[in-house]
Every structure is written in C-alpha cells, then in structure tokens.
Protein backbone atom coordinates (compact mmCIF):
# COMPACT_ATOMS: atom_id res chain seq x y z
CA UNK A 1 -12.24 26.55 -42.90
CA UNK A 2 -15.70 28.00 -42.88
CA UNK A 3 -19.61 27.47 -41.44
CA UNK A 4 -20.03 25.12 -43.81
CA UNK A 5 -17.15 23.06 -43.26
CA UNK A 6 -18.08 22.74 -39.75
CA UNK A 7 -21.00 21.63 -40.78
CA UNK A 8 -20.05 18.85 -42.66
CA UNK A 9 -17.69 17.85 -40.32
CA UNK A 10 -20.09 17.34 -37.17
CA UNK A 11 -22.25 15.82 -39.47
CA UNK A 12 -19.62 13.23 -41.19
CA UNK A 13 -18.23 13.13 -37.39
CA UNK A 14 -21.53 11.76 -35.90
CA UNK A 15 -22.11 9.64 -38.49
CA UNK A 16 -19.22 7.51 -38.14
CA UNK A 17 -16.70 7.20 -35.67
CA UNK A 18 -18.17 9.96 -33.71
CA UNK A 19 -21.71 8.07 -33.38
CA UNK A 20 -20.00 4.85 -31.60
CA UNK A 21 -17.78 6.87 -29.47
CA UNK A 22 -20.38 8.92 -28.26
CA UNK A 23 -23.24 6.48 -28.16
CA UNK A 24 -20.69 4.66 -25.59
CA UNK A 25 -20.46 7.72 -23.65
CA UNK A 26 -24.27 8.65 -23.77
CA UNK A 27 -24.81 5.13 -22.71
CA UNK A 28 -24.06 2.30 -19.69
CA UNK A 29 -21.44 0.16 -21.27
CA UNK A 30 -17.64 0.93 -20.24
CA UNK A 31 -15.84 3.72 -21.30
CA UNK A 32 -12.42 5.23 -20.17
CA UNK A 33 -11.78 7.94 -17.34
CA UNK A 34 -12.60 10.82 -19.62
CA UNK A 35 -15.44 9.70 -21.73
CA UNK A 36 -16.83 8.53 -18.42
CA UNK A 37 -16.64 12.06 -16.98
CA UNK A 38 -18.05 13.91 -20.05
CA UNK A 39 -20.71 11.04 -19.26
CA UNK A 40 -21.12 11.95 -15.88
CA UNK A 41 -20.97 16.21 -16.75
CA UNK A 42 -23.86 15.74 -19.72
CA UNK A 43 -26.17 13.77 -17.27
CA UNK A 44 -26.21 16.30 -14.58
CA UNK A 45 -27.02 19.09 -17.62
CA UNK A 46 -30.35 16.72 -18.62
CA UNK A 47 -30.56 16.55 -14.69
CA UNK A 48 -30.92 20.11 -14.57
CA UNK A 49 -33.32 20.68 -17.38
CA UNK A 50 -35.39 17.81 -16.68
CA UNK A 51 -35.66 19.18 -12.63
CA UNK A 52 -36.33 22.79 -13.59
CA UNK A 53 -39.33 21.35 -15.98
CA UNK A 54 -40.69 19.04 -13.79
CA UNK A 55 -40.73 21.78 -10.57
CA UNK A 56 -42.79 24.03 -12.85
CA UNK A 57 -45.91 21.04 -12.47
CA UNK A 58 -47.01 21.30 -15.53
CA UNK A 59 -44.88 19.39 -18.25
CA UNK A 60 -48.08 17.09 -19.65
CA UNK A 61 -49.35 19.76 -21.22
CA UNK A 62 -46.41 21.14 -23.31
CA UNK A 63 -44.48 20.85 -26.46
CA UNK A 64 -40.92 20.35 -26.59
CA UNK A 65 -38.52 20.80 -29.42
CA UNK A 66 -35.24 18.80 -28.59
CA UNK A 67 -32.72 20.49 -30.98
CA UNK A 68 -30.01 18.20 -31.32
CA UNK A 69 -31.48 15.42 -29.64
CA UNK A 70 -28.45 13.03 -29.94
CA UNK A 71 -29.40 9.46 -28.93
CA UNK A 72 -32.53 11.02 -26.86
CA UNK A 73 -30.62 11.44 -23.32
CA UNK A 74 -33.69 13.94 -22.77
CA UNK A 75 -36.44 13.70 -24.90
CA UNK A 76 -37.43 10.10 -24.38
CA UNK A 77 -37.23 11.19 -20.09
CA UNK A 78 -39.23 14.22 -21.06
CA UNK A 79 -41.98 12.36 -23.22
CA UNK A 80 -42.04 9.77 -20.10
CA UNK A 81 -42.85 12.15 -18.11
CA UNK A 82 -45.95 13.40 -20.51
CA UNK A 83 -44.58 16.14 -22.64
CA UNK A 84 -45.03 16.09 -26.35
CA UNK A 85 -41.76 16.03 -27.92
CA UNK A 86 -39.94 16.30 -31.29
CA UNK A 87 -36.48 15.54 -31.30
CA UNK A 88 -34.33 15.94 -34.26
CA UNK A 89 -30.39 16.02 -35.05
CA UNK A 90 -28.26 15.95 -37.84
CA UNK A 91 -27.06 12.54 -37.22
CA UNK A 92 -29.03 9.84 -39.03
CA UNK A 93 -26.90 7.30 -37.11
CA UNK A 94 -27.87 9.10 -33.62
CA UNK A 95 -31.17 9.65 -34.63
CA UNK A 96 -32.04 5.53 -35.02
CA UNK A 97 -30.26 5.16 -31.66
CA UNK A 98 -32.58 7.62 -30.00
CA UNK A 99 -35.85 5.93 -31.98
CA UNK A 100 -33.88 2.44 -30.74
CA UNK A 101 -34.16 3.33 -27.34
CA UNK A 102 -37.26 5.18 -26.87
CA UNK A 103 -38.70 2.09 -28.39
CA UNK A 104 -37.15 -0.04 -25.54
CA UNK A 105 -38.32 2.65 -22.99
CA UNK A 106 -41.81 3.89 -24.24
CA UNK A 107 -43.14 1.47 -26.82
CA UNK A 108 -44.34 2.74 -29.53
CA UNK A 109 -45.53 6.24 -27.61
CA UNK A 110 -47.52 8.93 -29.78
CA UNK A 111 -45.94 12.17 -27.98
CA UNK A 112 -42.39 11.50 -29.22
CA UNK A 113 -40.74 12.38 -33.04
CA UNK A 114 -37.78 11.79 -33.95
CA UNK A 115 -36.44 12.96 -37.39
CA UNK A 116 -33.33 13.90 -38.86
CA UNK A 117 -33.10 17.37 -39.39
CA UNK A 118 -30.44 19.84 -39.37
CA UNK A 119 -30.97 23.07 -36.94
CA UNK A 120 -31.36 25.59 -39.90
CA UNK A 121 -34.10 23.69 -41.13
CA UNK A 122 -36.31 23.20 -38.07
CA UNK A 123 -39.58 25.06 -38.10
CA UNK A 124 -42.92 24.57 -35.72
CA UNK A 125 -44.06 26.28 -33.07
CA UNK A 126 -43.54 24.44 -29.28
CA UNK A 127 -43.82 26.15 -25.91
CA UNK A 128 -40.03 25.30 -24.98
CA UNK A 129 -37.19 24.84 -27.69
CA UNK A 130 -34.05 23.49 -25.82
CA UNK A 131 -30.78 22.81 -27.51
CA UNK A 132 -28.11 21.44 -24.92
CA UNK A 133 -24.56 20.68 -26.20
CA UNK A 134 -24.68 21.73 -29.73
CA UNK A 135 -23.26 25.61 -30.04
CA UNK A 136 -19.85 24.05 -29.08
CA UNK A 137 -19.59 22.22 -32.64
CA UNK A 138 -19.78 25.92 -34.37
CA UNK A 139 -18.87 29.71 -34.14
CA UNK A 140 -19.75 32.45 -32.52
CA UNK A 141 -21.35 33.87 -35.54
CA UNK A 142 -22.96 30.56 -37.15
CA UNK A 143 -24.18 30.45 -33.02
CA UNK A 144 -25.91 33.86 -33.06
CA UNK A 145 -28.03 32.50 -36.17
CA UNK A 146 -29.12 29.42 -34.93
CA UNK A 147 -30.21 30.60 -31.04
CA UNK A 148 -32.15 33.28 -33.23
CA UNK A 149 -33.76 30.78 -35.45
CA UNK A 150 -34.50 28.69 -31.91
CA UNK A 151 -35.79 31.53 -30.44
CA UNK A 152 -38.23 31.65 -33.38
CA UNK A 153 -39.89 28.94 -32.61
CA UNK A 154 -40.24 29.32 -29.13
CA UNK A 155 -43.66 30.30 -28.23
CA UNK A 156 -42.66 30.77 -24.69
CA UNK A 157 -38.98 29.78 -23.11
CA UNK A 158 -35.85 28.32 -24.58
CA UNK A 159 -33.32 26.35 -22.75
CA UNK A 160 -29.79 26.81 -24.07
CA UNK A 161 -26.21 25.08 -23.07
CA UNK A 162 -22.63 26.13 -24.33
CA UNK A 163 -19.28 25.70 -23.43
CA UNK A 164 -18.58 29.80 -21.32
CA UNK A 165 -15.76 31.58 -22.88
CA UNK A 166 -13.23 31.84 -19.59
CA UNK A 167 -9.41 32.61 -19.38
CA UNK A 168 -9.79 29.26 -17.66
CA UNK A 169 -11.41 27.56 -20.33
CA UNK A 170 -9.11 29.34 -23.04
CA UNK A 171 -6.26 28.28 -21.54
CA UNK A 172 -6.98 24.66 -21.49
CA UNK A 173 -8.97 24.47 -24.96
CA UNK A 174 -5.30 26.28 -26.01
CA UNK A 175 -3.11 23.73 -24.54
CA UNK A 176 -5.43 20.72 -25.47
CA UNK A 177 -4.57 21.78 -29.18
CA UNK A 178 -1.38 20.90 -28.97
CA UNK A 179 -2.57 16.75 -28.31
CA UNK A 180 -4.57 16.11 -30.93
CA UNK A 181 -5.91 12.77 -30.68
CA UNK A 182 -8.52 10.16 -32.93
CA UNK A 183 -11.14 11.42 -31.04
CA UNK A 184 -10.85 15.20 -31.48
CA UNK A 185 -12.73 15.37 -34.57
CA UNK A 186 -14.75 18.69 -34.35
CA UNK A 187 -13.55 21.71 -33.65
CA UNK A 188 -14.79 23.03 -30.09
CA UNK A 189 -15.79 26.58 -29.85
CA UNK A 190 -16.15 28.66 -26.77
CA UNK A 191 -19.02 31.52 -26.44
CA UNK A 192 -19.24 34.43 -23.96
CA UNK A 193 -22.22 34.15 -22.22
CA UNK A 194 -22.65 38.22 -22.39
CA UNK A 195 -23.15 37.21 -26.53
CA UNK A 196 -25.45 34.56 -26.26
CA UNK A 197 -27.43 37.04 -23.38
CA UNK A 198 -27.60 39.56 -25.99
CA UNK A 199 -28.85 37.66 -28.93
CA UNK A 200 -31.57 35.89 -26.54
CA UNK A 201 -32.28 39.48 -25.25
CA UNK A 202 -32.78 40.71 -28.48
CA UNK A 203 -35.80 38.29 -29.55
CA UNK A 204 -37.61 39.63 -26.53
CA UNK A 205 -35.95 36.86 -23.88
CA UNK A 206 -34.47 37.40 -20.45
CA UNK A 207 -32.83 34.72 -18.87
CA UNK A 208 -35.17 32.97 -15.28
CA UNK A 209 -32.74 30.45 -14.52
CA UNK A 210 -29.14 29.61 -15.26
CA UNK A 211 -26.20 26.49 -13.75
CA UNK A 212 -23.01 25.30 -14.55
CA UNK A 213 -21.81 22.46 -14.85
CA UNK A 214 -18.17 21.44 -14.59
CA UNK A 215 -16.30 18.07 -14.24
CA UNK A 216 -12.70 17.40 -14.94
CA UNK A 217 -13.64 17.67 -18.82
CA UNK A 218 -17.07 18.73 -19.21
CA UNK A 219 -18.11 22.16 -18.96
CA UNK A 220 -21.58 23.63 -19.76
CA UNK A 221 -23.25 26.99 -19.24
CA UNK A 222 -27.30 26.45 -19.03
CA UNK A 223 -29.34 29.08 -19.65
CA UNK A 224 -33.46 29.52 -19.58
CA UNK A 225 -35.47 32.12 -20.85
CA UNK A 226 -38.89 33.19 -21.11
CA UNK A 227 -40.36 35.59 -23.24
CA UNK A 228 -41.92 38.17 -21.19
C-alpha cells in the first residue's frame, strides 16, 4: 500500500468506527483498561503543550494552528485561555465534535475555527503550528513532507509529537502485529527522532524544549522549536 492509501484509510477510519471509538477515549464516558490509558497518555501530551505555552505569559496575543485538531482536546483549552486558534482535521465527524464541544465550553467565541481540512492543504501564517498525534498515521517519508509544510507556516515555533523509533518500541509494535484486532485500523508508524530533528533543522528550527510521554500503551515524543 502507498501514501495515499494511508490516507484514505485514516480518513475513512475517523470517519466511522474510528470517530466513536476515539471520541470515547478523548472524552469522560467509560472506556476499557487500554483506551483509558491512551486517554490518560494523550492528556498529559495537551498537559505539556498547554503548560509550556502558558509559562511563556503571553498566549493572548498569539495565533495557533491546531493541525489535526481531533475533537479539540487542545484548541478549545488554548482559545480559553485567549489564543486565537484554527483547528482543522481530516475528520468531518471529529471536526463537528470539536465545534460540539467548544460550543458547550466557549459559546459561540470569535478566536476559535474549526474546519475540515487535510494537512497538505493547510496554508496561513500563525506564530505556533502544533500537530500532536498525527505523524503516527503515516511514513517516514509522507512525515518529512508534512513537518516541512508545518514548518512553513510557522512564523515562529512549531510543536510536534510522534511515536520515537526504539528497539523497545519496535519490538512491541512487532509483536502487537501478530493480534490484530477491530480496533487496529491504521497502520502505526514509528519515526526516529534524529529524522524529524533534521527535517525541523533544515527549515531553520532547533528544538527549546522536548518530553516524553509513556503509559502502558501510549507513547509520544514532544518536540518544540523556534526559529532562531
């Protein structure tokens, strides 16, 4: 299979069965062990981001580009806190959950977009461009493209998360092949962060700040960085 069949599979994915299992986890309601840990691992990545944003004082008087917003787990806490913020995704389905929700949470607030978009076609200009579990759905190759693309937009910093290439990690995304189940409908891809270093590096960004997260099933590499 190919870029563009991954493509049409995350999109297909979070458009159907995808959308309600993840909307669970993204959400309150119950879930089981593991969709309640991949809850609790994606939280504390918003955590960070939101934390490093809101030390830096000053997050009323930026624009944010949420790429891959999913049901709005950050931009509607982002635009709370004063930012102006567009937040897209490929998912129509998540994309109406994320308006639902800000709606509930902000009223009908001026500094927050949604629209549904697919990363290729973003354009703009914001301060920060952020894109937190999305590189996992595709490639290393297809990932190069879009964190250049982000990075194109980015007038000053871009937050980034993946899923760290490890022996570790290898090991178990290897043996977790062999038990396919209902909800293992995208493929997951692992990235070495030395790659997605390089790529950032060579649109004139070095990495400020960088955390891991890791739960029993979550695992995310977060990386910052500013353009000199």
């Amino acid at each position: 299979m190919n870029v563009a069949d991954d493509k049409a599979i995350v999109k297909d994915y979070f458009n159907s069965t995808g959308f309600d299992r993840w909307k669970r986890i993204y959400g309150n309601g119950e879930v089981n062990k593991v969709q309640l840990d991949i809850r609790y691992g994606h939280q504390q990545t918003v955590d960070t981001v939101i934390g490093w944003l809101k030390a830096d004082g000053n997050l009323p008087e930026l624009s944010i580009c949420d790429a891959g917003c999913g049901v709005g787990s950050l931009s509607i806490p982002l635009a709370e806190a004063g930012a102006k913020v567009y937040g897209s995704d490929i998912s129509e389905k998540m994309v109406e959950e994320a308006k639902d929700r800000a709606q509930q949470t902000l009223g009908n607030g001026e500094n927050l977009t949604f629209a549904v978009q697919d990363l290729e076609t973003l354009s703009g200009s914001y301060h920060t461009v952020i894109c937190l579990d999305v590189l996992i759905h595709y490639p290393q190759e297809k990932a190069d493209e879009m964190i250049s693309h982000l990075c194109s937009m980015a007038q000053s910093r871009i937050i980034l998360s993946f899923a760290p290439k490890t022996c570790a990690l290898s090991l178990l995304k290897k043996i977790g092949s062999f038990f396919p189940g209902a909800s293992k409908a995208t493929r997951a891809y692992l990235h070495r962060e030395a790659d997605v270093v390089k790529i950032l590096e060579s649109r004139g960004f070095h990495v400020q700040r960088q955390s891991m997260t890791k739960t029993r099933f979550y695992f995310s590499r977060l990386l910052e960085a500013s353009l000199k």
